[in-house]
PDB file of N, CA and C in Angstrom:
ATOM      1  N   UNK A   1    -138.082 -20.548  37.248  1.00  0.00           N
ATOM      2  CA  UNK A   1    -137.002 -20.917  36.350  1.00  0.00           C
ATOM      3  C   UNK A   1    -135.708 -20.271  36.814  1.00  0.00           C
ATOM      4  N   UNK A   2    -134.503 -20.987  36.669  1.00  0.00           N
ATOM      5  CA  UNK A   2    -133.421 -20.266  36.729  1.00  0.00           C
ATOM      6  C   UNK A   2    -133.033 -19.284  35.993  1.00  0.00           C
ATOM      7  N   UNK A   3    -132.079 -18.528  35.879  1.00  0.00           N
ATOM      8  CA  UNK A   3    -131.774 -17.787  34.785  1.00  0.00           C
ATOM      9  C   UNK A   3    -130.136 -17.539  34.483  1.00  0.00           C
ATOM     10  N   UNK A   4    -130.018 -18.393  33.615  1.00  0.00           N
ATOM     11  CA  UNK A   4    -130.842 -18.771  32.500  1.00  0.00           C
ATOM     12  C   UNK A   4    -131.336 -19.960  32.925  1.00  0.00           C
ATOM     13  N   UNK A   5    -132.494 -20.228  32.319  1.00  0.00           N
ATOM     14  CA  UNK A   5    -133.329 -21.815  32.579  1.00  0.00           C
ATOM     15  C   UNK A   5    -132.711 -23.107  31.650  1.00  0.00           C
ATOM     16  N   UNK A   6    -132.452 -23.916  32.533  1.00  0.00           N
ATOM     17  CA  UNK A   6    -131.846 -25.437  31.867  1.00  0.00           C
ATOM     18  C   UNK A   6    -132.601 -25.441  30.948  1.00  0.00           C
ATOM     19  N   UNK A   7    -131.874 -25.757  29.546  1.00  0.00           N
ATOM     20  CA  UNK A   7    -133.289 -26.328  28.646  1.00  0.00           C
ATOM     21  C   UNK A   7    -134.429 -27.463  28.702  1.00  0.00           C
ATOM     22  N   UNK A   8    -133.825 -28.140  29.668  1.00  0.00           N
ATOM     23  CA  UNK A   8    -135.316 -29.166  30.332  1.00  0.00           C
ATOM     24  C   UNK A   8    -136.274 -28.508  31.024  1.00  0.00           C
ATOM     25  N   UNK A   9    -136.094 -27.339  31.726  1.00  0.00           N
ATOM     26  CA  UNK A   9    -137.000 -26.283  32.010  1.00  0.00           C
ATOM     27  C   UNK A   9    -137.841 -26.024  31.128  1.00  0.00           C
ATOM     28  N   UNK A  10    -137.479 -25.364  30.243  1.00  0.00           N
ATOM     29  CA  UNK A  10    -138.013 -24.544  29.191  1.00  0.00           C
ATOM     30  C   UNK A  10    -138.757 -25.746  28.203  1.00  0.00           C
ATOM     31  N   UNK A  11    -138.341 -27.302  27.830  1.00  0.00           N
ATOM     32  CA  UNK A  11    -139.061 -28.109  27.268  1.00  0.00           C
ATOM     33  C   UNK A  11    -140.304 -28.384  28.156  1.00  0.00           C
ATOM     34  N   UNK A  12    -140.251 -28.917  29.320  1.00  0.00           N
ATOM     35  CA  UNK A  12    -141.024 -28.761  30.316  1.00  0.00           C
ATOM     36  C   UNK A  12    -142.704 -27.951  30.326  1.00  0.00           C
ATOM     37  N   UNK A  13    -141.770 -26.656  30.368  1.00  0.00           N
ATOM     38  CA  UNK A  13    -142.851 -25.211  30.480  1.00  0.00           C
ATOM     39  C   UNK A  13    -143.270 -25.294  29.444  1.00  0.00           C
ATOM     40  N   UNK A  14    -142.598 -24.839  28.394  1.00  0.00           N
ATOM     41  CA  UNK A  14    -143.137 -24.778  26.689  1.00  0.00           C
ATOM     42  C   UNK A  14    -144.013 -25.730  26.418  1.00  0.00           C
ATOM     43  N   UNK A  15    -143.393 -27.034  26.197  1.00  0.00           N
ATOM     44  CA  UNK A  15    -143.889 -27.883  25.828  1.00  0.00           C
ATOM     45  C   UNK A  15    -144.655 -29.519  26.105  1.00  0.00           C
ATOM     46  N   UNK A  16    -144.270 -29.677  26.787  1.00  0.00           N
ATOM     47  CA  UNK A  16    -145.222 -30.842  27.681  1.00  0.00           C
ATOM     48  C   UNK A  16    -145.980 -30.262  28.611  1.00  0.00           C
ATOM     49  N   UNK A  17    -145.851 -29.511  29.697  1.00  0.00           N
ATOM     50  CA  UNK A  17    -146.840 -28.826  30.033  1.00  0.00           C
ATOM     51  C   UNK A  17    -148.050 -28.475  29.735  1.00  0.00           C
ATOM     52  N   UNK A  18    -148.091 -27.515  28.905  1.00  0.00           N
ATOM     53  CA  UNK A  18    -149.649 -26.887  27.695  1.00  0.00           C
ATOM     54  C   UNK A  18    -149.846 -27.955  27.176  1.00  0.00           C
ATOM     55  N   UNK A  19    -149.600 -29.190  26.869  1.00  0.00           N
ATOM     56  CA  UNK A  19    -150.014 -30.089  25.722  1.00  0.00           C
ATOM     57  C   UNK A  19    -150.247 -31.385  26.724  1.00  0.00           C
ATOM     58  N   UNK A  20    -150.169 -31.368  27.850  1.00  0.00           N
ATOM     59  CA  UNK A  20    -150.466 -31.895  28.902  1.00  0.00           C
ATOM     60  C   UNK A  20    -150.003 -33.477  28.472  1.00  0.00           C
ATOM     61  N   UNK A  21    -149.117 -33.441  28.124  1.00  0.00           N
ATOM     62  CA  UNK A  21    -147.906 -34.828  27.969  1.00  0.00           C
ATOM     63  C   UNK A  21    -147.020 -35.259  29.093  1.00  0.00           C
ATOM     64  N   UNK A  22    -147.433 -36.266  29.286  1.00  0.00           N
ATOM     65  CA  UNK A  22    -146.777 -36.751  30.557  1.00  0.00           C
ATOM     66  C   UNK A  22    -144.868 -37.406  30.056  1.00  0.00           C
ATOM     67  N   UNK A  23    -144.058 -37.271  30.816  1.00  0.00           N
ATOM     68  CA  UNK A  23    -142.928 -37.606  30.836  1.00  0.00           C
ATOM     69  C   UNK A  23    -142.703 -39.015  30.042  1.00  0.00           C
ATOM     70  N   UNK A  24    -143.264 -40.088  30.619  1.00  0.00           N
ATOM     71  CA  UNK A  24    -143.427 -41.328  29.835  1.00  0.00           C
ATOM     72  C   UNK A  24    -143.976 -41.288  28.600  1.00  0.00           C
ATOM     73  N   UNK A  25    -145.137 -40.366  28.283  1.00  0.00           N
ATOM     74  CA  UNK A  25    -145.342 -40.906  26.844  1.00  0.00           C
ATOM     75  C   UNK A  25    -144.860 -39.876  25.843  1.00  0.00           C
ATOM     76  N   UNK A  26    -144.142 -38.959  26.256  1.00  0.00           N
ATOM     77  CA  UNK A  26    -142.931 -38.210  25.629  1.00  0.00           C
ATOM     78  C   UNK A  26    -141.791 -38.728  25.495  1.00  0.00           C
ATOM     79  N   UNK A  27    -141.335 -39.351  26.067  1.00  0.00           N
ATOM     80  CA  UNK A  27    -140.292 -40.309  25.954  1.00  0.00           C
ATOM     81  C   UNK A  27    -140.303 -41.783  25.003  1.00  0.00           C
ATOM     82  N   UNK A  28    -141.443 -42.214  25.238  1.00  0.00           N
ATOM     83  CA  UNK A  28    -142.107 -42.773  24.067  1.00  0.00           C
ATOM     84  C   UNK A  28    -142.290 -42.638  22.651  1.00  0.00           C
ATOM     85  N   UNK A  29    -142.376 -41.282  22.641  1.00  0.00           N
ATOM     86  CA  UNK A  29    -142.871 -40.557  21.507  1.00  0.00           C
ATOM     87  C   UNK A  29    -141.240 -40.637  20.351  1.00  0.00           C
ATOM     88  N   UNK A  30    -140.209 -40.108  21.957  1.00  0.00           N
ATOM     89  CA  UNK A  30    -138.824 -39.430  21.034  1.00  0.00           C
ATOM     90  C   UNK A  30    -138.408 -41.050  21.084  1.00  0.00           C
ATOM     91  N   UNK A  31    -139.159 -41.924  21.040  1.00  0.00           N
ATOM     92  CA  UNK A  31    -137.707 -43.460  21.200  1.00  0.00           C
ATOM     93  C   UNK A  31    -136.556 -43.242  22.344  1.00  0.00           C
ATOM     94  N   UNK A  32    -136.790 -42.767  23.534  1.00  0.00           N
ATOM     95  CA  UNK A  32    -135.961 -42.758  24.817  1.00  0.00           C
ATOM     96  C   UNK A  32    -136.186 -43.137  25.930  1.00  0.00           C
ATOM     97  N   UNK A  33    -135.504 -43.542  27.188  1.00  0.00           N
ATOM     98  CA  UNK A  33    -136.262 -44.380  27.616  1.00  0.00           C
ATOM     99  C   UNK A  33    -136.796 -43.000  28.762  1.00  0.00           C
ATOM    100  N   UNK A  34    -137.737 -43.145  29.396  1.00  0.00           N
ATOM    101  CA  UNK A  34    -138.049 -42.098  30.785  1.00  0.00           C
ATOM    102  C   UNK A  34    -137.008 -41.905  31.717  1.00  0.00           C
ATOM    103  N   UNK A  35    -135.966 -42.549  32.023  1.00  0.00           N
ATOM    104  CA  UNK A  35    -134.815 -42.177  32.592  1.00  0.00           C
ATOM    105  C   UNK A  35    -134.269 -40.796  32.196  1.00  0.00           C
ATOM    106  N   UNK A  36    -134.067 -40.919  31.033  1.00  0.00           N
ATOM    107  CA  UNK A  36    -133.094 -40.110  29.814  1.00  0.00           C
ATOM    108  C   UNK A  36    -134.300 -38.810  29.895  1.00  0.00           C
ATOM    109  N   UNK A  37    -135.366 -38.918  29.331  1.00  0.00           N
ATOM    110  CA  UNK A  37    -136.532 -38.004  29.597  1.00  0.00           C
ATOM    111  C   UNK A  37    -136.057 -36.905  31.268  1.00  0.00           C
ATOM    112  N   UNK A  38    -136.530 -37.687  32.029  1.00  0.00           N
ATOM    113  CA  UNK A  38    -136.549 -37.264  32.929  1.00  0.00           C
ATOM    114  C   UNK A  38    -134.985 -36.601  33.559  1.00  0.00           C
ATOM    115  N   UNK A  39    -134.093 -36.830  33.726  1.00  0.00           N
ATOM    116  CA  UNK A  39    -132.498 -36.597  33.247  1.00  0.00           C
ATOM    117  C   UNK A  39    -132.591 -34.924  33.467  1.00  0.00           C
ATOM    118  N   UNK A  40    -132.990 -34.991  31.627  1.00  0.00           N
ATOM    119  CA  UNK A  40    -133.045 -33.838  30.715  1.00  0.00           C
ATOM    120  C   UNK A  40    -133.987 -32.344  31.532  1.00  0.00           C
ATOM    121  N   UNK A  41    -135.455 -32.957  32.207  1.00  0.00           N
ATOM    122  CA  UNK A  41    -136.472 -32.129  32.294  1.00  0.00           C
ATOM    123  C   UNK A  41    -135.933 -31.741  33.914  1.00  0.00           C
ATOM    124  N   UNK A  42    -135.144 -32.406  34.588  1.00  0.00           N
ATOM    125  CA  UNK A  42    -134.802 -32.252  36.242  1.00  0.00           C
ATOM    126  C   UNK A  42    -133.298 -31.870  36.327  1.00  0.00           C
ATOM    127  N   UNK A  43    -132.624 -31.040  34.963  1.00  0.00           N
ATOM    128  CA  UNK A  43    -131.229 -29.951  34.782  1.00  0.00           C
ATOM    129  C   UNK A  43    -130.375 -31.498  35.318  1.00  0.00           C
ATOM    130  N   UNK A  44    -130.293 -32.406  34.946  1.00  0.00           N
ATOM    131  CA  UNK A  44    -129.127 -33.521  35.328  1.00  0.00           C
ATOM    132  C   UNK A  44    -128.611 -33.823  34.092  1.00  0.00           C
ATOM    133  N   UNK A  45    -129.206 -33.717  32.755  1.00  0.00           N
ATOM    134  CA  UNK A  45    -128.196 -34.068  31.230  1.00  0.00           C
ATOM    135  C   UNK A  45    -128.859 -32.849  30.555  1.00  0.00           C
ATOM    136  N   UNK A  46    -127.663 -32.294  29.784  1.00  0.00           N
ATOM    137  CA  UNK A  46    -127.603 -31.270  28.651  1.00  0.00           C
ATOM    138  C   UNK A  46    -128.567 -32.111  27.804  1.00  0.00           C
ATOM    139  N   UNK A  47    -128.972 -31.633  26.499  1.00  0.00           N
ATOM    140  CA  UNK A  47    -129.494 -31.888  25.025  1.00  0.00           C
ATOM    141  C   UNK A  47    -128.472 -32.012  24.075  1.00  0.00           C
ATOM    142  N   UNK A  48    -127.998 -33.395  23.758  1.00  0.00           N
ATOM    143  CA  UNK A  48    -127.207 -33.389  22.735  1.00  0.00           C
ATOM    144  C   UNK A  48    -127.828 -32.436  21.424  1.00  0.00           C
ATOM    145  N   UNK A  49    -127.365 -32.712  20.719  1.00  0.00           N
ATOM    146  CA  UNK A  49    -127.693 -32.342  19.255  1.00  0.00           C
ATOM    147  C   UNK A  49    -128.564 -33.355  18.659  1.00  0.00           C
ATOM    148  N   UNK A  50    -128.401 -34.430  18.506  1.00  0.00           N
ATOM    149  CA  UNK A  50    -128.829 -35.697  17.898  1.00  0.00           C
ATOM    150  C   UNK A  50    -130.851 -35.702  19.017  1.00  0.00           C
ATOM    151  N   UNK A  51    -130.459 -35.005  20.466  1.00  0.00           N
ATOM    152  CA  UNK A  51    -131.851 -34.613  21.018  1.00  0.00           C
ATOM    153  C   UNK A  51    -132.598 -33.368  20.310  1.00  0.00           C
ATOM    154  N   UNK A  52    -131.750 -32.364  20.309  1.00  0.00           N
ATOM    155  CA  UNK A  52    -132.311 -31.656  19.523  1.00  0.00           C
ATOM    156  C   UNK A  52    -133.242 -31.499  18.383  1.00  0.00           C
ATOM    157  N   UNK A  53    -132.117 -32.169  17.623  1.00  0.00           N
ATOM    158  CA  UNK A  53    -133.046 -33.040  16.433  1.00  0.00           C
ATOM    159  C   UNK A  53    -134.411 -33.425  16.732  1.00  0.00           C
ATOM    160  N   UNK A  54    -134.453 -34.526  17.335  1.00  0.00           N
ATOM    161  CA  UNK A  54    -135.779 -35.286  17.881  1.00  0.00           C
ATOM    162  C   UNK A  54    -136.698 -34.458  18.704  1.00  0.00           C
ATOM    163  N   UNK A  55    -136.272 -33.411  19.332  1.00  0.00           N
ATOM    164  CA  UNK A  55    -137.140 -32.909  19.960  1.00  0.00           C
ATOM    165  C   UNK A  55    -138.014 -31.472  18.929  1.00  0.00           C
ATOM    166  N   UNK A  56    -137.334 -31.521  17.820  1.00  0.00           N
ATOM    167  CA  UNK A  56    -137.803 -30.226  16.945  1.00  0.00           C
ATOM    168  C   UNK A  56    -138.942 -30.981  15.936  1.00  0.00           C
ATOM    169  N   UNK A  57    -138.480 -32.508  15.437  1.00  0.00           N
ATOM    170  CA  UNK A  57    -139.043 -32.948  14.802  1.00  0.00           C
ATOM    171  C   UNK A  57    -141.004 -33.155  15.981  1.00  0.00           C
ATOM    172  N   UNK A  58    -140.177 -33.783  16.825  1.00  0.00           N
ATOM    173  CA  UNK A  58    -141.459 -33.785  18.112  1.00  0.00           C
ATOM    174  C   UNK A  58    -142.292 -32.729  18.031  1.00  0.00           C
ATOM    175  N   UNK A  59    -142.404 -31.572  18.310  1.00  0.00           N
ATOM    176  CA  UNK A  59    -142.536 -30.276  18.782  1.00  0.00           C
ATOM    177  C   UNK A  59    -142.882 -29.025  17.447  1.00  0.00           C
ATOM    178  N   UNK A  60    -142.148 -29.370  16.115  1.00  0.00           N
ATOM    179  CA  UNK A  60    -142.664 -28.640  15.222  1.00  0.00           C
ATOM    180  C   UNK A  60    -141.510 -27.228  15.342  1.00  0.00           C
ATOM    181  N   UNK A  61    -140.775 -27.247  15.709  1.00  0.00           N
ATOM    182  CA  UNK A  61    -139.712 -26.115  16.062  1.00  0.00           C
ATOM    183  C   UNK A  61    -138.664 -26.059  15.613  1.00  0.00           C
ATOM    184  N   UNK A  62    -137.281 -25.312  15.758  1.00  0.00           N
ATOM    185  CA  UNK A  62    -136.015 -25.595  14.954  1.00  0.00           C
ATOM    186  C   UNK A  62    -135.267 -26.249  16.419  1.00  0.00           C
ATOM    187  N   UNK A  63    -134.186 -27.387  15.590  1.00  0.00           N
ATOM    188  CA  UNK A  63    -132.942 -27.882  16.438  1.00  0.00           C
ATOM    189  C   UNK A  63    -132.539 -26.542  17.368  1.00  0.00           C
ATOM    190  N   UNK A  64    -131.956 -25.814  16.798  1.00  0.00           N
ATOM    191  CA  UNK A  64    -131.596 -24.199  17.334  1.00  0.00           C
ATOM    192  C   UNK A  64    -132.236 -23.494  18.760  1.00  0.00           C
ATOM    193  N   UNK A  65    -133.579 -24.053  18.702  1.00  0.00           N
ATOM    194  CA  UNK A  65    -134.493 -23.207  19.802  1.00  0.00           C
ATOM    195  C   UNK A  65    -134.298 -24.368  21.031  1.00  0.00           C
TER     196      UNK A  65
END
């Protein structure tokens, strides 16, 4: 990881990783397409807020983290 680690890093590691979720059907999951997915997890697009959202609701976590 970098340091600090892109937050597509850290979604990555944290969370698709251990839960052994592949890129496509995570992207699936949030209503995005795998482009946008993938973007996010390879440090090329920030996390809006409106991702945030979706990814806390996903994941069980706060927008914040």
């Amino acid at each position: 990881m970098h340091n600090p680690p892109h937050p597509g890093e850290v979604l990555k590691d944290l969370c698709l990783d251990p839960l052994g979720v592949s890129v496509t059907r995570a992207a699936k999951a949030l209503g995005i397409s795998r482009k946008t997915l993938s973007a996010i997890i390879n440090g090329r697009a920030g996390i809006s807020p409106e991702m945030a959202v979706r990814l806390s609701l996903a994941f069980g976590t706060s927008a914040e983290s």
